[in-house]
Protein backbone atom coordinates (compact mmCIF):
# COMPACT_ATOMS: atom_id res chain seq x y z
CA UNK A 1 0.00 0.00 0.00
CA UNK A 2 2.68 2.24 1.28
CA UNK A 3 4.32 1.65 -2.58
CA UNK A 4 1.37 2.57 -4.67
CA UNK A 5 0.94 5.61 -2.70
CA UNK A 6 4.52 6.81 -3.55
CA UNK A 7 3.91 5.69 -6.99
CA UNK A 8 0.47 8.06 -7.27
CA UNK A 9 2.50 10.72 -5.66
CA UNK A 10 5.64 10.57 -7.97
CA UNK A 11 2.97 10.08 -10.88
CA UNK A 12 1.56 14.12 -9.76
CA UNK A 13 4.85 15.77 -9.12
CA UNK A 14 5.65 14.36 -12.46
CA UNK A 15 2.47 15.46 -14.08
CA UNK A 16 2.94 19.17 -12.16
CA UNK A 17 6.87 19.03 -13.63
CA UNK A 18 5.88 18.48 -16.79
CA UNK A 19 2.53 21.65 -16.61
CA UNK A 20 5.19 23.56 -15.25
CA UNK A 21 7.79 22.74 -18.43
CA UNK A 22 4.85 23.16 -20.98
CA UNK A 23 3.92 26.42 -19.67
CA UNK A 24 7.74 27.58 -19.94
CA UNK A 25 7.30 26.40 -23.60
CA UNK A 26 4.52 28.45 -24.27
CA UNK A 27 1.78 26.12 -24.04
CA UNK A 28 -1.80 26.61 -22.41
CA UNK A 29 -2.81 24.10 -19.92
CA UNK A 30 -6.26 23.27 -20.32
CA UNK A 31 -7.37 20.60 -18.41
CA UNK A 32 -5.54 17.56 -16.45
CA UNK A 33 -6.31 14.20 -15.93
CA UNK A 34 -9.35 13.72 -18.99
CA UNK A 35 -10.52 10.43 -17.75
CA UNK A 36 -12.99 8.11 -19.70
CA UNK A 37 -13.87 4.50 -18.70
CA UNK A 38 -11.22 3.25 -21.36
CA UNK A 39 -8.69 5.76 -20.59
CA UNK A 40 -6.53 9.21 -19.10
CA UNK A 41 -5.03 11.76 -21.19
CA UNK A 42 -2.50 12.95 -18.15
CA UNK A 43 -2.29 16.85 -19.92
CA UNK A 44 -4.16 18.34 -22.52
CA UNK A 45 -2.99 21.81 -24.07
CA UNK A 46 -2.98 24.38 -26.60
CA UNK A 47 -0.23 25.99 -28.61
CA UNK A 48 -0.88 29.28 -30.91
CA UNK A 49 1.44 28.97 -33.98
CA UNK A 50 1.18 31.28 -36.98
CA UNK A 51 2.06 29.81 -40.14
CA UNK A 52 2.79 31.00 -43.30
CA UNK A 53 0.38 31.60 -46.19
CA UNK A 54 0.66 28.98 -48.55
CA UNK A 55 -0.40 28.94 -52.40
CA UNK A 56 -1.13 25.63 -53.89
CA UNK A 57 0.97 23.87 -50.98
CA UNK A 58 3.92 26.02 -51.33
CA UNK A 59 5.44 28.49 -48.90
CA UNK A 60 5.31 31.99 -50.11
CA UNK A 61 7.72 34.07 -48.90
CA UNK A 62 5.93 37.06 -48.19
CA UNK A 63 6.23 39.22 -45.20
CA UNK A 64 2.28 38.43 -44.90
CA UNK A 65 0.95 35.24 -42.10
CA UNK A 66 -2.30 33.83 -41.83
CA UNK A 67 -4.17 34.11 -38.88
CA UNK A 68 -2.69 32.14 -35.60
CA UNK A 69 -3.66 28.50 -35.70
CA UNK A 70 -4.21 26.27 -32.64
CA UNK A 71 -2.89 23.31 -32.03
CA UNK A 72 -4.07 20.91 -29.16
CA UNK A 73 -1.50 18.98 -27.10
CA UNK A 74 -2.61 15.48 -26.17
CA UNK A 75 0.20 14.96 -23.17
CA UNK A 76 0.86 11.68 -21.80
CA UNK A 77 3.53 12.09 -18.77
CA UNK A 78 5.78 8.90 -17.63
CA UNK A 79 7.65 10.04 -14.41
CA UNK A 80 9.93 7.81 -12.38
CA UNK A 81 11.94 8.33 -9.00
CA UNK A 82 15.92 8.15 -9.87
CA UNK A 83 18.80 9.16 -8.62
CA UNK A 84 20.35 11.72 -11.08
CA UNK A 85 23.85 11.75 -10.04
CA UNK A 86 24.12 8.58 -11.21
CA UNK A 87 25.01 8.92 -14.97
CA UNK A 88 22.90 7.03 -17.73
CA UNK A 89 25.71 4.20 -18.64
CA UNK A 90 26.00 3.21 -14.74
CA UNK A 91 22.38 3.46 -14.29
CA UNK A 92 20.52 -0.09 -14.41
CA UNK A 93 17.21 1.90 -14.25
CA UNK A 94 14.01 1.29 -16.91
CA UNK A 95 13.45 4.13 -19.02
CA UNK A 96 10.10 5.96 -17.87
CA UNK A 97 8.72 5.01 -21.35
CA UNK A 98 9.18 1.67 -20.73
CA UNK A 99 5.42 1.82 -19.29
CA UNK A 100 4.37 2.66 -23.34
CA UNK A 101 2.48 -0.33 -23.80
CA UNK A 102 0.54 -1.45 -26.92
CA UNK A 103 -2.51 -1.47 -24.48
CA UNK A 104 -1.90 1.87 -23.01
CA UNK A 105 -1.50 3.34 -26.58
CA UNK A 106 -4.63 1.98 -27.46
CA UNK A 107 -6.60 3.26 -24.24
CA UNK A 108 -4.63 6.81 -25.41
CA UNK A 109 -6.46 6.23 -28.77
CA UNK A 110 -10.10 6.36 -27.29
CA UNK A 111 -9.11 8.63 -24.57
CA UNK A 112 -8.00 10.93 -27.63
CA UNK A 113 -10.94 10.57 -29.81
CA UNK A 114 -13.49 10.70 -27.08
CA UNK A 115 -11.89 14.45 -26.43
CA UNK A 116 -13.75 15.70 -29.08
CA UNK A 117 -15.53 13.07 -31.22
CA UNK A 118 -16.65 15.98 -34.10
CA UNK A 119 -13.03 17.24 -34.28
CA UNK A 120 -10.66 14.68 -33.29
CA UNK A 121 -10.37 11.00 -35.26
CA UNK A 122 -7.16 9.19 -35.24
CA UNK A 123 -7.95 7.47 -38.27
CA UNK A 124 -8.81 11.04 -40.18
CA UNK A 125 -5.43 12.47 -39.05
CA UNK A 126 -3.02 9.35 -40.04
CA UNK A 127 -5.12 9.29 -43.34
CA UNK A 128 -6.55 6.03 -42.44
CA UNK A 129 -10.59 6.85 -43.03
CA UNK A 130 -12.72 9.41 -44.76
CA UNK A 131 -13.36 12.66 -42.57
CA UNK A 132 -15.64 14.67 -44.94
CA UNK A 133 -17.76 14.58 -41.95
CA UNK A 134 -14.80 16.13 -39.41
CA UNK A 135 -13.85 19.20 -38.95
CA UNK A 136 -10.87 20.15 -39.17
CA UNK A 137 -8.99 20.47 -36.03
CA UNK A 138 -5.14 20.33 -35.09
CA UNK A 139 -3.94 18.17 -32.93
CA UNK A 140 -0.72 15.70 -31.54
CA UNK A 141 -0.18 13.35 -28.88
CA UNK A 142 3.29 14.49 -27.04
CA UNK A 143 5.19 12.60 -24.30
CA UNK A 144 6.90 13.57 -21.67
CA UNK A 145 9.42 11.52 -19.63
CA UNK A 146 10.26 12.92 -16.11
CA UNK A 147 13.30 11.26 -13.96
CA UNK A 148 12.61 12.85 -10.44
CA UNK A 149 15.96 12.78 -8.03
CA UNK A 150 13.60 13.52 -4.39
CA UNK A 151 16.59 13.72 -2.33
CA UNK A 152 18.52 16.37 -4.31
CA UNK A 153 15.09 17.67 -5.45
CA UNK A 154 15.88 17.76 -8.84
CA UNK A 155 14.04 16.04 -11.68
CA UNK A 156 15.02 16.09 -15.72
CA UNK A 157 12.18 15.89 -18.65
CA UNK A 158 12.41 14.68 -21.92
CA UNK A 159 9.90 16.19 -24.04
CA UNK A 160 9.03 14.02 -27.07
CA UNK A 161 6.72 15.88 -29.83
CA UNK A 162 4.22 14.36 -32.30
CA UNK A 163 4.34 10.87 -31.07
CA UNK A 164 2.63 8.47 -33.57
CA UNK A 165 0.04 6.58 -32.23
């Protein structure tokens, strides 16, 4: 019992870490721990890019950018206690994305999709399906890996961008 509770509470420093590292990036938080029966998205936020104008899929190179676009961060967070001073080629230690099971990506799937149904579809993104009926909507699933050293009280992230599902 004593374990799972240090587990849960590594799990939320981790998760505030990694808020606190998106937020430094420039990202919105929106809302934490989306839970559906099948699944958790841990973080889910928004970035404003502006993009360039494009003319039949080319770039122009104008001094002249279209409107800022939004893009929604799906943010899955892996965080594991370790002890940083101990260098990566003496450290026996599982990688925090070790936990990136075929299940859990799955579960991430639905948990995605269920977001918003009308906007979101995996299968419309990756080119899979039709989505005449979607609208359209940008989005990624990110990861973030966070090693958290509790006796130095330091921690290090790994931000990973894009992920495919």
């Amino acid at each position: 019992m004593e374990k799972e509770k240090e587990e849960i509470n590594i799990g939320k420093l981790g998760e505030n870490i990694a808020c606190r590292y998106l937020e430094e990036k420039g990202l919105r938080i929106v809302e934490r721990n989306y839970r559906r029966k099948y699944g958790e998205i841990d973080i889910i936020a928004e970035s404003e890019k502006r993009g360039a104008l494009t003319l039949f899929g080319v770039e122009r190179l104008t001094k002249f950018w279209s409107s800022p676009c939004k893009t929604t961060h799906f943010v899955e967070v892996k965080a594991i206690k370790s002890d940083l001073t101990v260098t990566h080629e003496t450290d026996n230690a599982y990688h925090p994305l070790d936990n990136m099971h075929p299940r859990k990506i799955e579960r991430l799937k639905r948990a995605v999709e269920s977001y918003h149904p009308k906007y979101v579809s995996y299968e419309t993104k990756r080119g899979i399906r039709g989505g005449e009926d979607k609208v359209d909507f940008d989005w990624q699933f990110d990861v973030i890996a966070v090693w958290i050293d509790i006796e130095n009280k330091k921690s290090k992230v790994q931000y990973m961008e894009n992920v495919a599902l």
